[in-house]
Protein backbone atom coordinates (compact mmCIF):
# COMPACT_ATOMS: atom_id res chain seq x y z
CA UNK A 1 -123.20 35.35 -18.40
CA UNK A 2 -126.19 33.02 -17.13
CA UNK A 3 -128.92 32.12 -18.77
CA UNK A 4 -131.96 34.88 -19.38
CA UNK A 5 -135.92 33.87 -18.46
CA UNK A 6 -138.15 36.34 -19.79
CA UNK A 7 -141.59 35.84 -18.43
CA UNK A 8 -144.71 37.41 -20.52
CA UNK A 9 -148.14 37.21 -20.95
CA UNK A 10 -150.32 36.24 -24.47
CA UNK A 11 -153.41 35.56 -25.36
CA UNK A 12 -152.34 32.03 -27.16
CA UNK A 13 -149.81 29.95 -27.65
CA UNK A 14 -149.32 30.48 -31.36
CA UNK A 15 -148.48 34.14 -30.21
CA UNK A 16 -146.05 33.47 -27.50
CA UNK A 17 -144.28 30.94 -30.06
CA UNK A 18 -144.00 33.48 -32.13
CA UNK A 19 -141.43 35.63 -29.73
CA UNK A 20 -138.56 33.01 -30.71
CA UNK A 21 -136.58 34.93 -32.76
CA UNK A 22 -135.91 37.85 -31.14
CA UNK A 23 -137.75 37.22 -27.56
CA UNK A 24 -140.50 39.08 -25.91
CA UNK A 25 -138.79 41.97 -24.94
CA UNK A 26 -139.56 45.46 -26.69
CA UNK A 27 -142.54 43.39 -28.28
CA UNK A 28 -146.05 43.75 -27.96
CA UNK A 29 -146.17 41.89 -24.71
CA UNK A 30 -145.33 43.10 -21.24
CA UNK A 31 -142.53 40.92 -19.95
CA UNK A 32 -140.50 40.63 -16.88
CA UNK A 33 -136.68 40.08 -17.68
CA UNK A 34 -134.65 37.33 -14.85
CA UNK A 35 -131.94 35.51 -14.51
CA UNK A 36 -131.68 32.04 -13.03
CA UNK A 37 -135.18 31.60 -12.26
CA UNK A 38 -136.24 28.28 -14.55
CA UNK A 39 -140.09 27.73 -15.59
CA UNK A 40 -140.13 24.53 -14.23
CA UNK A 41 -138.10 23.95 -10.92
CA UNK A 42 -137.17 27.52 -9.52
CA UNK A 43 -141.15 28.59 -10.50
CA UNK A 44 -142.77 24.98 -9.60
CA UNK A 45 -140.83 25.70 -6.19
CA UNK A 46 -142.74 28.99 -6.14
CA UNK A 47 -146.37 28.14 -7.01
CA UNK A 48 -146.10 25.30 -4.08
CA UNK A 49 -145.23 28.18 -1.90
CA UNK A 50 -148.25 29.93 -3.28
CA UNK A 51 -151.13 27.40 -3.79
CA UNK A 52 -150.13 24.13 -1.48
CA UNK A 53 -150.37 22.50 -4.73
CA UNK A 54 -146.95 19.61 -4.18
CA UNK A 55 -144.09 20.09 -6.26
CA UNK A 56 -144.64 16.38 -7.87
CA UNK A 57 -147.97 17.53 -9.29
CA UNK A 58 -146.80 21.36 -10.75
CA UNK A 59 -143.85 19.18 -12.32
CA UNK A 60 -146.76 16.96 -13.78
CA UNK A 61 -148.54 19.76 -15.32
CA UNK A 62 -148.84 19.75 -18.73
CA UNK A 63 -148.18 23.01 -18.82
CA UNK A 64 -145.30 23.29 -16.59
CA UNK A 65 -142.04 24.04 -19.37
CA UNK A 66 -143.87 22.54 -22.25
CA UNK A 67 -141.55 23.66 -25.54
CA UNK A 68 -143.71 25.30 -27.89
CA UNK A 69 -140.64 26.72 -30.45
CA UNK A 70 -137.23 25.61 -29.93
CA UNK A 71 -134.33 27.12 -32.20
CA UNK A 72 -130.90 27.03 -32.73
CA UNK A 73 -130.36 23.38 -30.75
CA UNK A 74 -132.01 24.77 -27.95
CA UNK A 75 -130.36 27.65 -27.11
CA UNK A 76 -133.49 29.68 -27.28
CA UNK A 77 -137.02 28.64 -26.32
CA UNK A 78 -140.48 29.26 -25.42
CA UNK A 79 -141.67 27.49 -23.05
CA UNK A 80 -145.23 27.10 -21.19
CA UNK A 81 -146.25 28.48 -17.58
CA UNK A 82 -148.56 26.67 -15.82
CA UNK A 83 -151.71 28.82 -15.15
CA UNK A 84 -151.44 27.51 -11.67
CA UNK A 85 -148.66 29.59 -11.06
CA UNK A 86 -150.66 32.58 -12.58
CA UNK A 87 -153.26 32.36 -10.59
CA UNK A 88 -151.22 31.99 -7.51
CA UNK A 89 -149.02 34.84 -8.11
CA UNK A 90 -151.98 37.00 -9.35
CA UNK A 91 -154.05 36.28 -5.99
CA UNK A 92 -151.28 36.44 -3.44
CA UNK A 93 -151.20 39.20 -1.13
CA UNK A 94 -148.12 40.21 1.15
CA UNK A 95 -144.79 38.92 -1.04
CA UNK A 96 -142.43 39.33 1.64
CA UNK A 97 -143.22 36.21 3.32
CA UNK A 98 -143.27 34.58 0.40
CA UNK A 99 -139.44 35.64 -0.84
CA UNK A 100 -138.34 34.87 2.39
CA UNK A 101 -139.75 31.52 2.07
CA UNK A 102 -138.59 30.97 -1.91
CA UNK A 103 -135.20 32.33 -0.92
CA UNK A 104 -134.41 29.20 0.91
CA UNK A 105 -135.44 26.53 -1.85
CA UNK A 106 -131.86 24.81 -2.60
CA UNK A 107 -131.53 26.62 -6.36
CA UNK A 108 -132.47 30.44 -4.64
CA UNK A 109 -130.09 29.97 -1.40
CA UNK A 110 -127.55 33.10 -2.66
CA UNK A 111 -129.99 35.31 -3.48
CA UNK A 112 -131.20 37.61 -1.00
CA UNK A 113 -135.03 37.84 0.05
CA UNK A 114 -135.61 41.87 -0.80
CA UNK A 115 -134.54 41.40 -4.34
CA UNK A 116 -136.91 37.72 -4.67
CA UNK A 117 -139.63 40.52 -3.43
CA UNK A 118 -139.19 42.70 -5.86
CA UNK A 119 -139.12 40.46 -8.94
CA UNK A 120 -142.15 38.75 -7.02
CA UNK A 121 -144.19 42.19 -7.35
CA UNK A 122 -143.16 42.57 -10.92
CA UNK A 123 -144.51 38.82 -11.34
CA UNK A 124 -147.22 39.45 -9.51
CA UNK A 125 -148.45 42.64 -11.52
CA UNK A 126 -147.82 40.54 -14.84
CA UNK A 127 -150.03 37.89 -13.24
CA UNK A 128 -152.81 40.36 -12.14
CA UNK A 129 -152.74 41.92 -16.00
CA UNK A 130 -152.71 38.06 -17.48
CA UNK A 131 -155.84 37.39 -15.65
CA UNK A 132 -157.65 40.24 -15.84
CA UNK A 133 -156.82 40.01 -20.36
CA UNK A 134 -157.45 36.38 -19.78
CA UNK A 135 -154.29 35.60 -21.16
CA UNK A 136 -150.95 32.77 -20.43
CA UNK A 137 -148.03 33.35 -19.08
CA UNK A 138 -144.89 31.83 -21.25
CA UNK A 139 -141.30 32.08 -20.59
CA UNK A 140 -138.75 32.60 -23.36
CA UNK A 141 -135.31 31.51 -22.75
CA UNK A 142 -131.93 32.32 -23.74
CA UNK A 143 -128.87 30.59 -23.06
């Protein structure tokens, strides 16, 4: 089955906590649905690619997978984005490179480039929406 990352956008973190129970989906906030694409090493992978910023120092981030509600031992969570990789995604241009590049990171290696683009774009407008509302981006996961 895999494990689901839902990545969404809130204007605090009390709010995104709040999405435990039942996750973001069908919720007030607009949320992209993945599989297999972590918050911290598949996404810190991703805003290197996107800002130059080294992997070391996304990982460091306070921000980067920081639990804010954690429920039945961990199988579901909401975790923390960094804004880095909001900002990043939200001022990227051409995302073609860019999935070509993130397809060959050691985790992504099976998945193929055109559908890392597409996701990217549906990231991307979630970033674009985050900044503009001056909201977070948060990931809930599922296992």
């Amino acid at each position: 089955m895999g494990v689901m990352y839902d990545y969404f956008a809130a204007p605090s973190d009390e709010l995104a906590a709040a999405t435990i129970d039942g996750g973001p989906v069908g919720g007030p906030f607009r949320t992209v649905e993945t599989k297999w694409l972590d918050p911290v090493v598949v996404m810190g992978k991703l805003e290197e690619l996107l800002t130059g910023r080294p992997y070391d120092e996304v990982f460091e981030d306070p921000r980067c997978g920081d639990d804010l509600a954690i429920e039945d031992d961990g199988e579901r969570l909401v975790l923390t984005v960094t804004d880095g990789l909001r900002d990043g995604l939200a001022g990227t241009g051409e995302l073609t490179d860019v999935a070509e590049a993130w397809s060959k990171i050691d985790e992504l290696k099976r998945f193929d480039p055109v559908v890392l683009a597409e996701i990217l774009h549906e990231l991307k407008a979630l970033a674009v929406e985050a900044v503009k509302n001056e909201e977070r981006l948060y990931c809930w996961v599922c296992v």
